[in-house]
Protein backbone atom coordinates (compact mmCIF):
# COMPACT_ATOMS: atom_id res chain seq x y z
CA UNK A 1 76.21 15.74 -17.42
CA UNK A 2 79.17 14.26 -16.04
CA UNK A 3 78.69 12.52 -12.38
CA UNK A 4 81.47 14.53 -9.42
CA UNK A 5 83.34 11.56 -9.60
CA UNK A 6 84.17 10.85 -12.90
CA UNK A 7 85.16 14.40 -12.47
CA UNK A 8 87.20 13.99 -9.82
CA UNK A 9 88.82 10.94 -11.37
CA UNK A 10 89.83 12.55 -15.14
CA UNK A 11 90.16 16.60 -13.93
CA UNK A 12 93.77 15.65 -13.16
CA UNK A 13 94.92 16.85 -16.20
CA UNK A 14 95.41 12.88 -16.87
CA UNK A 15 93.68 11.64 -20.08
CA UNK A 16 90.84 8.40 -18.45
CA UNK A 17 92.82 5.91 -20.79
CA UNK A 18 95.93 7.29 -19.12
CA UNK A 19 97.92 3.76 -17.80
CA UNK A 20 99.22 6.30 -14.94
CA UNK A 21 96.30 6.96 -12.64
CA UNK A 22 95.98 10.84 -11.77
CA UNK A 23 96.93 10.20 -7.93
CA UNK A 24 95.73 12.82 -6.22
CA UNK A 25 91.79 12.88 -7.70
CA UNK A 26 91.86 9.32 -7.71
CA UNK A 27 93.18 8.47 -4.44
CA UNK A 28 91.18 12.06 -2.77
CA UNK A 29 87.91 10.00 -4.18
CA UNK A 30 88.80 6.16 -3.63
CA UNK A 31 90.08 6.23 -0.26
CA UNK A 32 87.41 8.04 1.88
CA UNK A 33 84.57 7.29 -0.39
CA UNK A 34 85.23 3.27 -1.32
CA UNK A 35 87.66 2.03 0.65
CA UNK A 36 87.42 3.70 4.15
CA UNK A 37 83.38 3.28 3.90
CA UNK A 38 83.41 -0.26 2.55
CA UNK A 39 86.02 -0.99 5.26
CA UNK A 40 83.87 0.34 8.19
CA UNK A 41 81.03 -2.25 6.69
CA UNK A 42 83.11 -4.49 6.30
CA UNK A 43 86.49 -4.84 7.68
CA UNK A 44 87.47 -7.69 5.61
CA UNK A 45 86.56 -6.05 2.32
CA UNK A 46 89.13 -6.64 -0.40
CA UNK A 47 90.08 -3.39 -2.89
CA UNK A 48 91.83 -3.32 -5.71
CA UNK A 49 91.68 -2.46 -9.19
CA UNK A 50 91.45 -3.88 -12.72
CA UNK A 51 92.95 -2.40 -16.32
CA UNK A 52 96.32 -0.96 -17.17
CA UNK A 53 96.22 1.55 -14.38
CA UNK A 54 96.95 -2.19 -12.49
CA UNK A 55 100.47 -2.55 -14.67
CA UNK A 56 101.43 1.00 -14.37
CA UNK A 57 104.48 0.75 -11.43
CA UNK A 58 103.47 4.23 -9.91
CA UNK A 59 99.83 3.29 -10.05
CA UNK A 60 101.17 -0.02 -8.01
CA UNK A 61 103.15 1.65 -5.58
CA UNK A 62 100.30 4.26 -5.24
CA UNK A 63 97.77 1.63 -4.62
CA UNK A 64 99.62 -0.04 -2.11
CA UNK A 65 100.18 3.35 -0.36
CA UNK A 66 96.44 3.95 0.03
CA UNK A 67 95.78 0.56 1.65
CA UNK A 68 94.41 -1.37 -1.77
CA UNK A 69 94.41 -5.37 -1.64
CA UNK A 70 95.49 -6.17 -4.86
CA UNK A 71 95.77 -5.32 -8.75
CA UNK A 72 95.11 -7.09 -11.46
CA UNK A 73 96.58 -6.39 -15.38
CA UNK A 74 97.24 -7.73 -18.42
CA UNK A 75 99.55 -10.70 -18.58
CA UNK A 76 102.40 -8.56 -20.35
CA UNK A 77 102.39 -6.46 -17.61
CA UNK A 78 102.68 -8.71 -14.65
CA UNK A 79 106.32 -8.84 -13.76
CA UNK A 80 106.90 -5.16 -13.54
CA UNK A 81 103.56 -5.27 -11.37
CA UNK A 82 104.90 -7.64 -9.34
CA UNK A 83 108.34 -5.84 -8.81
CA UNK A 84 106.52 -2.75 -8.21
CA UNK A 85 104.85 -4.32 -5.60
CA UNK A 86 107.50 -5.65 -3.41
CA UNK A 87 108.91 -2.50 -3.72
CA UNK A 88 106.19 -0.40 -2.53
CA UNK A 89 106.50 -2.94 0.08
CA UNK A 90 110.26 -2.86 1.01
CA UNK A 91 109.90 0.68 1.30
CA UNK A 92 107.12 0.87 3.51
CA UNK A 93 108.43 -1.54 5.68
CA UNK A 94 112.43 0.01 5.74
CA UNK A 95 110.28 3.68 5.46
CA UNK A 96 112.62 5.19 3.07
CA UNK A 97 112.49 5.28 -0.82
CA UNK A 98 113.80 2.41 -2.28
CA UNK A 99 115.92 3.59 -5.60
CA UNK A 100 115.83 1.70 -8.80
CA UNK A 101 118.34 1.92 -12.39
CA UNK A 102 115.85 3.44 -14.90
């Protein structure tokens, strides 16, 4: 039997292995559960996450709109994490949409 949040997490219509986390589940479940809980512990607590979800830019941006710490990925992966990043940033800090060449 599956646990209610590994159902929460893959019922997205997102395959687990997916390197784009399914946003809503994920970030309905993570926030109040881990990070909101752990935070009223703790108020230092660092959150992230590991894997390829951590390379993924709208995974990055994601995280960084839910209040995450950091994430960590594989070492091909790190620039574009990195520019995702400081863009999630920018735009929360100008709070508009930065827009990017694809």
């Amino acid at each position: 039997m599956r646990s209610i949040l590994w159902q929460n997490l893959t019922d997205s219509g997102s395959p687990p292995c997916s390197p784009q986390m399914p946003t809503f589940r994920f970030g309905r479940v993570l926030r109040p559960l881990a990070t909101a809980k752990g935070r009223n512990t703790r108020p230092t607590l660092k959150v992230g996450i590991c894997g390829e979800h951590g390379g993924d830019p709208e995974s990055v941006k994601f995280c960084h709109k839910i209040g995450l710490n950091y994430v960590s990925c594989s070492p091909f992966r790190l620039l574009t994490a990195r520019l995702a990043a400081a863009q999630a940033a920018l735009e929360e800090k100008q709070g508009g949409v930065i827009h990017t060449n694809k």
